[in-house]
C-alpha atoms as a PDB file:
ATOM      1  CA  UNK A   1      15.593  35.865 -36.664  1.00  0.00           C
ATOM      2  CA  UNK A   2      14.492  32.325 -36.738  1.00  0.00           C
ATOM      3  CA  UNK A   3      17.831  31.397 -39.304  1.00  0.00           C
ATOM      4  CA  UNK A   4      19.977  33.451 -36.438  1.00  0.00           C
ATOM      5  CA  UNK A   5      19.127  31.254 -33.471  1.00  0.00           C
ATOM      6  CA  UNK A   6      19.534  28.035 -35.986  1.00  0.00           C
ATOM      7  CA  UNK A   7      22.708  29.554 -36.655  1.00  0.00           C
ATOM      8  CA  UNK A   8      23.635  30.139 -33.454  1.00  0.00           C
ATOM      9  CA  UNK A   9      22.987  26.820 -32.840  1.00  0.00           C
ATOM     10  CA  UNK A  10      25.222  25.183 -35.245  1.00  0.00           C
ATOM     11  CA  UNK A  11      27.971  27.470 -34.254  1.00  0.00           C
ATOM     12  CA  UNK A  12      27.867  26.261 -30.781  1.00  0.00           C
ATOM     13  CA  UNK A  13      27.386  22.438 -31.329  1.00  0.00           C
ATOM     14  CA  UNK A  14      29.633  20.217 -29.828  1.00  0.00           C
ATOM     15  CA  UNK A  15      30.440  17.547 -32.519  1.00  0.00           C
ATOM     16  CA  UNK A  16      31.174  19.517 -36.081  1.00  0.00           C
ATOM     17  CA  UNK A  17      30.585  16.233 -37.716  1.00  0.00           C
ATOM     18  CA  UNK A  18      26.963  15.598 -36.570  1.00  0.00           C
ATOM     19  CA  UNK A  19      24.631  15.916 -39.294  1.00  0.00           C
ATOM     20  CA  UNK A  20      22.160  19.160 -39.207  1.00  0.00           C
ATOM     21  CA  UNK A  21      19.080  18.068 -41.435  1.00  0.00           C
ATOM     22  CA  UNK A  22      20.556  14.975 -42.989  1.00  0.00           C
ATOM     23  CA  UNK A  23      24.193  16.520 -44.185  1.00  0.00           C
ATOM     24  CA  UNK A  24      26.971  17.677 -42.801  1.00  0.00           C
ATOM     25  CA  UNK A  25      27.996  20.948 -41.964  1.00  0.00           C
ATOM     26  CA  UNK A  26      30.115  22.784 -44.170  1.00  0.00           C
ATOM     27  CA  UNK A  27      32.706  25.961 -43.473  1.00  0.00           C
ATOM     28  CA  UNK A  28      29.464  28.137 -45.518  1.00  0.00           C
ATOM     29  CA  UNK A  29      27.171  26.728 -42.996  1.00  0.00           C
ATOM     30  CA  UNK A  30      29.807  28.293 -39.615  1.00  0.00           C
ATOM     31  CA  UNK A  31      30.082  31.536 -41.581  1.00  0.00           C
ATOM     32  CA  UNK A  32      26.336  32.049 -42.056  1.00  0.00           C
ATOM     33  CA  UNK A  33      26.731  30.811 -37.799  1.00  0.00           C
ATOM     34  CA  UNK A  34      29.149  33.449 -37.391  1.00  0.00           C
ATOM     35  CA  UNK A  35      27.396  36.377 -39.077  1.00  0.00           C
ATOM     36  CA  UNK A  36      24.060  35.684 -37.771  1.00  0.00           C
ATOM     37  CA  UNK A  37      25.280  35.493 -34.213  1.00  0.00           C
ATOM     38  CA  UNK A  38      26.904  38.584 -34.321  1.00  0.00           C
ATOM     39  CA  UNK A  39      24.301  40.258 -35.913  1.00  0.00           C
ATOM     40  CA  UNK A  40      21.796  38.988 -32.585  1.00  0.00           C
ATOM     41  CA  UNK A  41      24.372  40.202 -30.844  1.00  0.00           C
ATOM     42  CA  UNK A  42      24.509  43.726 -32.311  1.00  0.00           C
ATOM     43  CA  UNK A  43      20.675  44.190 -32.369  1.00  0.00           C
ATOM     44  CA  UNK A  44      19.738  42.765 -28.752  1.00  0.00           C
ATOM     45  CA  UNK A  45      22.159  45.286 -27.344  1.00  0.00           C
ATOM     46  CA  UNK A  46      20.500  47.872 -29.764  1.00  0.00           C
ATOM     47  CA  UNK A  47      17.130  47.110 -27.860  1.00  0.00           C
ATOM     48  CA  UNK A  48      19.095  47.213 -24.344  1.00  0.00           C
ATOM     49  CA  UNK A  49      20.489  50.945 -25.640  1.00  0.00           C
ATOM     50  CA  UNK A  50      16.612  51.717 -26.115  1.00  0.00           C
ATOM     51  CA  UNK A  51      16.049  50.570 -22.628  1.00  0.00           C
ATOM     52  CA  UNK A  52      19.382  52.424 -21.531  1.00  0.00           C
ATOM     53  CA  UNK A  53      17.455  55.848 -23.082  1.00  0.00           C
ATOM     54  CA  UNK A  54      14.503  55.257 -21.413  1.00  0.00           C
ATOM     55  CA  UNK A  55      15.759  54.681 -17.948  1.00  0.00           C
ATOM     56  CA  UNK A  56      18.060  57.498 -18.006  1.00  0.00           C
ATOM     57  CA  UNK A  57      16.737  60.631 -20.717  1.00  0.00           C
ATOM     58  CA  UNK A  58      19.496  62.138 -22.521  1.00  0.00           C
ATOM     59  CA  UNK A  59      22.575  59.493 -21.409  1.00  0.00           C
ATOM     60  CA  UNK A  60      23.247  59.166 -25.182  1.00  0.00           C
ATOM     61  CA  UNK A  61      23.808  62.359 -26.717  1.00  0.00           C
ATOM     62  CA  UNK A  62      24.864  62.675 -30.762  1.00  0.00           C
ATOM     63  CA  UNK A  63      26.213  65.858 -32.885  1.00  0.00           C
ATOM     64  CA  UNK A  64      22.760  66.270 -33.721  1.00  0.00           C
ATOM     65  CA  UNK A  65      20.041  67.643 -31.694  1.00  0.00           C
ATOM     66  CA  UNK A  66      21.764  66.658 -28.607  1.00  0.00           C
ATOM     67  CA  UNK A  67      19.024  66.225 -26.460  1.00  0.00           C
ATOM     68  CA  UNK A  68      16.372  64.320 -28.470  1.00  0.00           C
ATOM     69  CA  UNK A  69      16.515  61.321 -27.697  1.00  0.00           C
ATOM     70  CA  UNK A  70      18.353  58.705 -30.093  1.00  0.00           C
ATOM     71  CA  UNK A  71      16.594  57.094 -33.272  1.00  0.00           C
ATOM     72  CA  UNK A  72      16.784  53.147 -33.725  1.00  0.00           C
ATOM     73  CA  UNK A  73      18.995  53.479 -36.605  1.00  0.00           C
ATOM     74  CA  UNK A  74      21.607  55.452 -34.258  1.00  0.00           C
ATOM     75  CA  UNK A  75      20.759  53.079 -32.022  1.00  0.00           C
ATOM     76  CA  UNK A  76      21.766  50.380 -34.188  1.00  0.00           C
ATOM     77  CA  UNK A  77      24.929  52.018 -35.738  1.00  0.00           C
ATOM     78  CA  UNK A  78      26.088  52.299 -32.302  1.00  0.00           C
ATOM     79  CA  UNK A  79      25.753  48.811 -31.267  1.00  0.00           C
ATOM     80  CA  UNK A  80      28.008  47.788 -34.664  1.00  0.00           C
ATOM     81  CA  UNK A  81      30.261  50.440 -34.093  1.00  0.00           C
ATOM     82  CA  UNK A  82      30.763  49.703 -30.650  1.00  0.00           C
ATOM     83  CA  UNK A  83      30.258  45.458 -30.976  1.00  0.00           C
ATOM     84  CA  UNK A  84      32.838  45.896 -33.607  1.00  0.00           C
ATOM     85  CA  UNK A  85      35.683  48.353 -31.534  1.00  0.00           C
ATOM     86  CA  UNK A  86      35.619  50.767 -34.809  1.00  0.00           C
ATOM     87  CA  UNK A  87      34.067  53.579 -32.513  1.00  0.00           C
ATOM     88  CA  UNK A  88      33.201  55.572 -35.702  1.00  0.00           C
ATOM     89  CA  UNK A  89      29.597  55.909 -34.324  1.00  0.00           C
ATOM     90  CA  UNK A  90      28.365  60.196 -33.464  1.00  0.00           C
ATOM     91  CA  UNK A  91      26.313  58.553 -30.582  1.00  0.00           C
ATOM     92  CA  UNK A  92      28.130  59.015 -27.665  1.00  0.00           C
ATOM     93  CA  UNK A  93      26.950  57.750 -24.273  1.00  0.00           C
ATOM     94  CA  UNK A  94      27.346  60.931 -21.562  1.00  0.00           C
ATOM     95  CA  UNK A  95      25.738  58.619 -18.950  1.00  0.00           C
ATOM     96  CA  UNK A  96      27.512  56.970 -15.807  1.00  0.00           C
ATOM     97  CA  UNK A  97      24.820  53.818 -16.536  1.00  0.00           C
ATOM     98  CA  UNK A  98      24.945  53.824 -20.746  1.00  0.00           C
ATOM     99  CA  UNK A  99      28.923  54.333 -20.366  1.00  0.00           C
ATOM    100  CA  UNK A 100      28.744  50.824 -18.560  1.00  0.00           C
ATOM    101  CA  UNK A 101      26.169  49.470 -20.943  1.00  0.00           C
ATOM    102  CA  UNK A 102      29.053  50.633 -23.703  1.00  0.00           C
ATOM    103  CA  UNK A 103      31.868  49.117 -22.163  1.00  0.00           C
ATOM    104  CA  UNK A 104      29.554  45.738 -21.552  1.00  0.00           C
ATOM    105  CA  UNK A 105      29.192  45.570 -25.165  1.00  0.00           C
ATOM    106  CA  UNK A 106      33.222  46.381 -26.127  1.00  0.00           C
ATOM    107  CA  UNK A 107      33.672  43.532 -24.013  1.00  0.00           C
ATOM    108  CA  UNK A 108      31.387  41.107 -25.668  1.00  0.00           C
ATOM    109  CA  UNK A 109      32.766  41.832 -28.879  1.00  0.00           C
ATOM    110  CA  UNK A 110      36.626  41.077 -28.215  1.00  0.00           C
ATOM    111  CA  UNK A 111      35.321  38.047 -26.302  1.00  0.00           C
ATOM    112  CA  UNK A 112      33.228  37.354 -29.491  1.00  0.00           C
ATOM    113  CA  UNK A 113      35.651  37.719 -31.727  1.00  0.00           C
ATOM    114  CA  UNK A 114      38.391  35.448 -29.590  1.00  0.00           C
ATOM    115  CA  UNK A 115      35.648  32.627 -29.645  1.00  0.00           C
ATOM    116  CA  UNK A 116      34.773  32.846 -33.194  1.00  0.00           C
ATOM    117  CA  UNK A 117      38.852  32.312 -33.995  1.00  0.00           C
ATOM    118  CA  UNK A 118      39.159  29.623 -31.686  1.00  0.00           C
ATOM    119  CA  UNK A 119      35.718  27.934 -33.054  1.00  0.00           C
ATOM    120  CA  UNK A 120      37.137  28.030 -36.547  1.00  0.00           C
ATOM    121  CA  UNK A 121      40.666  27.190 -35.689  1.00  0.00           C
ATOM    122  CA  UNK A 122      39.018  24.242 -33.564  1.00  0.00           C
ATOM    123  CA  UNK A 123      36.706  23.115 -36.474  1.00  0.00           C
ATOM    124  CA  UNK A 124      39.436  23.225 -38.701  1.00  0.00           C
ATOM    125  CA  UNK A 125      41.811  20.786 -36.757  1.00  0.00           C
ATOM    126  CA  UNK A 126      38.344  18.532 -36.440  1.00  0.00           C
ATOM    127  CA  UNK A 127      38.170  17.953 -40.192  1.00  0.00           C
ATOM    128  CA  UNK A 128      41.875  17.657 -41.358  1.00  0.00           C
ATOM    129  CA  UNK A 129      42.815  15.410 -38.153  1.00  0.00           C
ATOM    130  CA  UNK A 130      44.457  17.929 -36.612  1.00  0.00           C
ATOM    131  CA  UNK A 131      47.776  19.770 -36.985  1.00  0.00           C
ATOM    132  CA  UNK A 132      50.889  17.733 -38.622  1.00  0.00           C
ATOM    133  CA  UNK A 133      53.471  17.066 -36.210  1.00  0.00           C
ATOM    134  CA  UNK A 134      56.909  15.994 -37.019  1.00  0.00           C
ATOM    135  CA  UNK A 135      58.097  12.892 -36.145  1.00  0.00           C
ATOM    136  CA  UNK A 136      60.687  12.104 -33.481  1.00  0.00           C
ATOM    137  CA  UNK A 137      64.120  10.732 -34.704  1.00  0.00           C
ATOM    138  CA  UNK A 138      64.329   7.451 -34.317  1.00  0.00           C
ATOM    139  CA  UNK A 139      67.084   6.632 -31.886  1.00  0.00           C
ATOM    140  CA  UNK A 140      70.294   4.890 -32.948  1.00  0.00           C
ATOM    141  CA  UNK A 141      70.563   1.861 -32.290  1.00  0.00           C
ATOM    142  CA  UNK A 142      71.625   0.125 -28.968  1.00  0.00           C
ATOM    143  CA  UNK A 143      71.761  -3.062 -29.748  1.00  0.00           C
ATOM    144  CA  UNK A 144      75.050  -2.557 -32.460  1.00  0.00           C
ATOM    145  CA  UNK A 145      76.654  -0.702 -30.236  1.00  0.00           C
ATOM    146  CA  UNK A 146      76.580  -3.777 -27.433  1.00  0.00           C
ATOM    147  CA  UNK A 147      74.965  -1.384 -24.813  1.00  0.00           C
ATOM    148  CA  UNK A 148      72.354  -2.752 -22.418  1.00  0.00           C
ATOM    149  CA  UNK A 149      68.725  -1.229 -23.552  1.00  0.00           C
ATOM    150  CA  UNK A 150      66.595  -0.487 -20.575  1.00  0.00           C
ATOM    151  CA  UNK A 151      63.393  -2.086 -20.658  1.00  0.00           C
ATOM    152  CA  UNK A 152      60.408  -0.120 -22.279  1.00  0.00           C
ATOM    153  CA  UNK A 153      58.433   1.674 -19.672  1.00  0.00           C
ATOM    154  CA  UNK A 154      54.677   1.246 -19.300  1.00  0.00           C
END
Protein backbone atom coordinates (compact mmCIF):
# COMPACT_ATOMS: atom_id res chain seq x y z
CA UNK A 1 0.00 0.00 0.00
CA UNK A 2 2.88 2.10 1.01
CA UNK A 3 4.41 1.85 -3.01
CA UNK A 4 0.55 2.94 -4.02
CA UNK A 5 0.44 6.25 -2.18
CA UNK A 6 4.30 6.86 -3.44
CA UNK A 7 2.86 6.17 -6.65
CA UNK A 8 0.15 8.18 -6.39
CA UNK A 9 2.32 10.71 -5.56
CA UNK A 10 4.52 10.78 -8.50
CA UNK A 11 1.56 10.58 -10.73
CA UNK A 12 0.22 13.74 -9.41
CA UNK A 13 3.46 15.88 -9.14
CA UNK A 14 3.57 19.00 -10.72
CA UNK A 15 7.05 19.22 -12.41
CA UNK A 16 7.74 15.63 -14.36
CA UNK A 17 11.31 16.63 -14.37
CA UNK A 18 11.91 16.92 -10.58
CA UNK A 19 14.00 14.26 -9.35
CA UNK A 20 12.18 11.45 -7.01
CA UNK A 21 15.15 9.90 -4.91
CA UNK A 22 18.04 11.35 -6.83
CA UNK A 23 16.81 10.41 -10.66
CA UNK A 24 14.41 11.26 -12.78
CA UNK A 25 11.25 9.84 -13.45
CA UNK A 26 10.84 7.62 -16.21
CA UNK A 27 7.46 6.57 -18.40
CA UNK A 28 7.98 2.86 -16.08
CA UNK A 29 7.92 4.95 -13.05
CA UNK A 30 3.98 6.85 -14.33
CA UNK A 31 2.82 3.35 -15.28
CA UNK A 32 3.66 1.71 -11.95
CA UNK A 33 1.72 5.56 -10.82
CA UNK A 34 -1.04 4.64 -12.94
CA UNK A 35 -1.66 1.03 -11.90
CA UNK A 36 -1.19 1.54 -8.32
CA UNK A 37 -3.64 4.40 -8.21
CA UNK A 38 -6.21 2.61 -9.77
CA UNK A 39 -5.77 -0.28 -7.90
CA UNK A 40 -6.39 2.21 -4.38
CA UNK A 41 -9.01 3.21 -6.18
CA UNK A 42 -10.66 -0.17 -6.83
CA UNK A 43 -10.03 -1.51 -3.26
CA UNK A 44 -11.11 1.68 -1.11
CA UNK A 45 -14.42 1.53 -2.89
CA UNK A 46 -14.34 -2.32 -2.19
CA UNK A 47 -14.21 -1.37 1.64
CA UNK A 48 -17.02 1.45 1.03
CA UNK A 49 -19.23 -1.64 -0.74
CA UNK A 50 -18.55 -3.49 2.73
CA UNK A 51 -19.83 -0.47 4.48
CA UNK A 52 -22.68 -0.15 1.74
CA UNK A 53 -23.70 -4.05 3.00
CA UNK A 54 -23.64 -3.27 6.35
CA UNK A 55 -25.76 -0.20 6.39
CA UNK A 56 -28.32 -1.59 4.21
CA UNK A 57 -28.53 -5.92 4.49
CA UNK A 58 -29.12 -7.48 1.27
CA UNK A 59 -28.66 -4.12 -1.22
CA UNK A 60 -26.15 -6.28 -3.17
CA UNK A 61 -27.61 -9.38 -4.24
CA UNK A 62 -25.49 -12.07 -6.65
CA UNK A 63 -26.75 -15.36 -8.66
CA UNK A 64 -25.68 -17.09 -5.73
CA UNK A 65 -27.33 -17.36 -2.47
CA UNK A 66 -29.02 -14.14 -3.00
CA UNK A 67 -29.43 -13.09 0.32
CA UNK A 68 -26.12 -13.82 2.10
CA UNK A 69 -24.47 -11.19 2.25
CA UNK A 70 -21.47 -10.55 -0.31
CA UNK A 71 -17.83 -12.05 0.22
CA UNK A 72 -14.72 -9.59 -0.11
CA UNK A 73 -13.64 -11.21 -3.19
CA UNK A 74 -17.21 -10.31 -4.82
CA UNK A 75 -16.73 -7.37 -3.23
CA UNK A 76 -13.61 -6.73 -4.93
CA UNK A 77 -14.56 -8.10 -8.44
CA UNK A 78 -17.26 -5.66 -8.32
CA UNK A 79 -15.32 -2.64 -7.64
CA UNK A 80 -12.93 -3.67 -10.94
CA UNK A 81 -15.76 -4.53 -12.85
CA UNK A 82 -17.57 -1.56 -12.11
CA UNK A 83 -14.16 1.01 -11.75
CA UNK A 84 -13.40 -0.41 -15.09
CA UNK A 85 -17.20 0.03 -17.03
CA UNK A 86 -16.83 -3.87 -18.12
CA UNK A 87 -19.98 -4.64 -15.87
CA UNK A 88 -19.16 -8.40 -16.18
CA UNK A 89 -19.42 -8.62 -12.32
CA UNK A 90 -22.79 -11.30 -10.87
CA UNK A 91 -22.96 -8.74 -7.94
CA UNK A 92 -25.62 -6.61 -8.61
CA UNK A 93 -26.60 -3.74 -6.32
CA UNK A 94 -30.75 -3.99 -5.74
CA UNK A 95 -30.37 -1.03 -3.31
CA UNK A 96 -31.63 2.69 -3.87
CA UNK A 97 -28.22 3.67 -1.60
CA UNK A 98 -25.54 0.84 -3.19
CA UNK A 99 -27.11 1.77 -6.78
CA UNK A 100 -25.69 5.36 -5.98
CA UNK A 101 -22.55 4.02 -4.40
CA UNK A 102 -22.31 2.08 -8.07
CA UNK A 103 -22.88 4.89 -10.16
CA UNK A 104 -20.27 7.04 -7.78
CA UNK A 105 -17.73 4.61 -8.71
CA UNK A 106 -18.67 4.43 -12.82
CA UNK A 107 -18.07 7.94 -12.49
CA UNK A 108 -14.69 7.90 -10.93
CA UNK A 109 -13.48 5.58 -13.35
CA UNK A 110 -14.29 7.53 -16.73
CA UNK A 111 -13.01 10.58 -14.83
CA UNK A 112 -9.95 8.36 -13.99
CA UNK A 113 -9.36 7.21 -17.05
CA UNK A 114 -9.75 10.93 -18.86
CA UNK A 115 -7.00 12.13 -16.30
CA UNK A 116 -4.66 9.34 -16.73
CA UNK A 117 -4.74 10.21 -20.83
CA UNK A 118 -4.35 13.71 -20.30
CA UNK A 119 -1.42 13.06 -17.56
CA UNK A 120 0.42 10.99 -20.12
CA UNK A 121 -0.37 13.05 -23.12
CA UNK A 122 0.80 16.10 -20.82
CA UNK A 123 4.05 14.31 -19.68
CA UNK A 124 4.75 13.42 -23.02
CA UNK A 125 4.69 17.02 -24.55
CA UNK A 126 6.96 17.90 -21.19
CA UNK A 127 9.84 15.71 -22.35
CA UNK A 128 9.91 16.07 -26.22
CA UNK A 129 9.25 20.03 -25.98
CA UNK A 130 6.03 19.77 -26.98
CA UNK A 131 4.14 19.10 -30.22
CA UNK A 132 5.92 20.18 -33.70
CA UNK A 133 4.23 22.94 -35.27
CA UNK A 134 4.70 24.01 -38.77
CA UNK A 135 6.11 27.04 -39.57
CA UNK A 136 4.34 30.05 -41.06
CA UNK A 137 5.29 31.05 -44.70
CA UNK A 138 7.37 33.62 -44.76
CA UNK A 139 5.74 36.54 -46.48
CA UNK A 140 6.92 37.84 -49.86
CA UNK A 141 8.62 40.44 -49.87
CA UNK A 142 7.49 44.16 -49.70
CA UNK A 143 10.27 45.86 -50.09
CA UNK A 144 10.86 44.51 -54.13
CA UNK A 145 7.69 45.16 -54.85
CA UNK A 146 8.14 49.16 -53.79
CA UNK A 147 5.10 48.88 -51.36
CA UNK A 148 5.18 50.78 -48.07
CA UNK A 149 5.68 48.03 -45.08
CA UNK A 150 3.73 48.99 -42.04
CA UNK A 151 5.71 49.22 -39.07
CA UNK A 152 6.05 46.00 -36.84
CA UNK A 153 3.54 46.03 -34.08
CA UNK A 154 4.52 45.62 -30.43
Amino acid sequence: MVGGVRGSVVLLRRDPAEPVHGRRPGIADDLFAVGATFTLLAWAFAYVFTVVQAVAPESLTAAIVPTSPRSWMELLFLSFTTLTSTGLSDVVPVHPFARSVVMLEQVAGVLYIALVITRMVGLSFSRTGGPRRARAPEPPDAHASGRAVPPPVT
